[in-house]
Protein backbone atom coordinates (compact mmCIF):
# COMPACT_ATOMS: atom_id res chain seq x y z
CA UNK A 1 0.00 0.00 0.00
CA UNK A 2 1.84 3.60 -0.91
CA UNK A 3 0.62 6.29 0.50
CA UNK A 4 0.96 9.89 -0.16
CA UNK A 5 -0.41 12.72 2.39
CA UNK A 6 1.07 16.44 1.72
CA UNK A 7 4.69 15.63 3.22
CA UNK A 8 4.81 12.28 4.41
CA UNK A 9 5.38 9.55 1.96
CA UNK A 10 5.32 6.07 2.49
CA UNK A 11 4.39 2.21 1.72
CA UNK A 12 3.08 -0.58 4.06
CA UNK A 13 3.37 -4.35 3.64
CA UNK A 14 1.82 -7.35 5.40
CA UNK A 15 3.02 -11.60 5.96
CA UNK A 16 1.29 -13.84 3.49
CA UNK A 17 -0.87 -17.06 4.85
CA UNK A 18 1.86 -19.85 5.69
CA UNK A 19 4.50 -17.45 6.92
CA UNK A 20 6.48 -18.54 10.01
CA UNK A 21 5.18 -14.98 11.27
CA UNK A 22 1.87 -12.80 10.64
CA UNK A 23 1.94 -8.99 11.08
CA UNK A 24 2.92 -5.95 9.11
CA UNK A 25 5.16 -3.23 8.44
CA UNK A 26 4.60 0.23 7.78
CA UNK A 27 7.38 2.64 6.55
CA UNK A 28 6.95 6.54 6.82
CA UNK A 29 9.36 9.48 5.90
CA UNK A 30 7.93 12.78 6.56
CA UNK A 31 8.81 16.38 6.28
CA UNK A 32 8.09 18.79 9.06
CA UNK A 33 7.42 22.35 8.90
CA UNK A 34 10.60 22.74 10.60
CA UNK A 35 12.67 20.86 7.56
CA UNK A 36 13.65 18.32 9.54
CA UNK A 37 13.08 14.42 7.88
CA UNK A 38 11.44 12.07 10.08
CA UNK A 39 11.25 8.43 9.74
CA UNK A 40 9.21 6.13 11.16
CA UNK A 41 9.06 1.96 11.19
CA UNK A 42 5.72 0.68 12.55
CA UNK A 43 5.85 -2.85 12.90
CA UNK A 44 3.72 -6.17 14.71
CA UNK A 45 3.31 -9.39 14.15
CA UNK A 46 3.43 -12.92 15.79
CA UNK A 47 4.94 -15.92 15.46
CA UNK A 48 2.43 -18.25 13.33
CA UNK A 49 3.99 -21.09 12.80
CA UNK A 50 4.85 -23.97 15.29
CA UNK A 51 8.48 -23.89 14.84
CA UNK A 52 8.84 -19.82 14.82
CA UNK A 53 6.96 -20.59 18.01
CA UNK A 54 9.16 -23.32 19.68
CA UNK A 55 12.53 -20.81 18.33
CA UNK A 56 10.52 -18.22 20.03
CA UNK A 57 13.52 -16.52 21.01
CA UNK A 58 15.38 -16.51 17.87
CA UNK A 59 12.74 -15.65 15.55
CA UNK A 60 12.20 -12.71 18.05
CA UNK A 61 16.59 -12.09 17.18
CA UNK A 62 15.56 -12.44 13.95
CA UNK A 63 12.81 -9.66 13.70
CA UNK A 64 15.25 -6.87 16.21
CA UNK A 65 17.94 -7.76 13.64
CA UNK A 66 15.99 -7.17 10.46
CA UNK A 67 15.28 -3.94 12.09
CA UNK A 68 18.42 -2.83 12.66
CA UNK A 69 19.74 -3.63 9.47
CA UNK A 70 16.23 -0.89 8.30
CA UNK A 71 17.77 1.93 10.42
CA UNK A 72 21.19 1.58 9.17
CA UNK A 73 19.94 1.59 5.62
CA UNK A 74 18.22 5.18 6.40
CA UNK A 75 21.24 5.84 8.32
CA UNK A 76 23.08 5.69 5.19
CA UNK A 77 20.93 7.25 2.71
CA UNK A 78 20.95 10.23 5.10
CA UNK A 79 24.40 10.50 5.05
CA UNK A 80 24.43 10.01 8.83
């Protein structure tokens, strides 16, 4: 889903049936009156799947990590 309001742009995505997890993601990058850029990661989900719930723990490593590696990438882009 893309979405487009005045200064804030941004796209959403959601798990498809049979993934180990079900949730979504929502990424926003908005500018404010100020100038300043602001970005934003919404996330949730669950673990869906048997084994993403038995590696409970790890798929939870998992999700932090893949998170991480979303804020360096802005990092980056921003020249920060």
């Amino acid at each position: 889903m893309g979405q487009d309001r005045g200064a804030e742009r941004g796209f959403a995505y959601g798990t498809l049936p049979g993934h180990p997890e079900s949730g979504e993601e929502c990424f926003l990058v908005r500018l404010t009156p100020g100038g300043e850029v602001v970005y934003e990661i919404r996330a949730f989900f669950r673990l869906a799947s048997p084994l993403a719930r038995l590696g409970g723990p790890v798929s939870l490593l998992a999700q932090r990590l893949a998170t991480d590696r979303y804020v360096t990438a802005i990092r980056r882009a921003a020249g920060g």
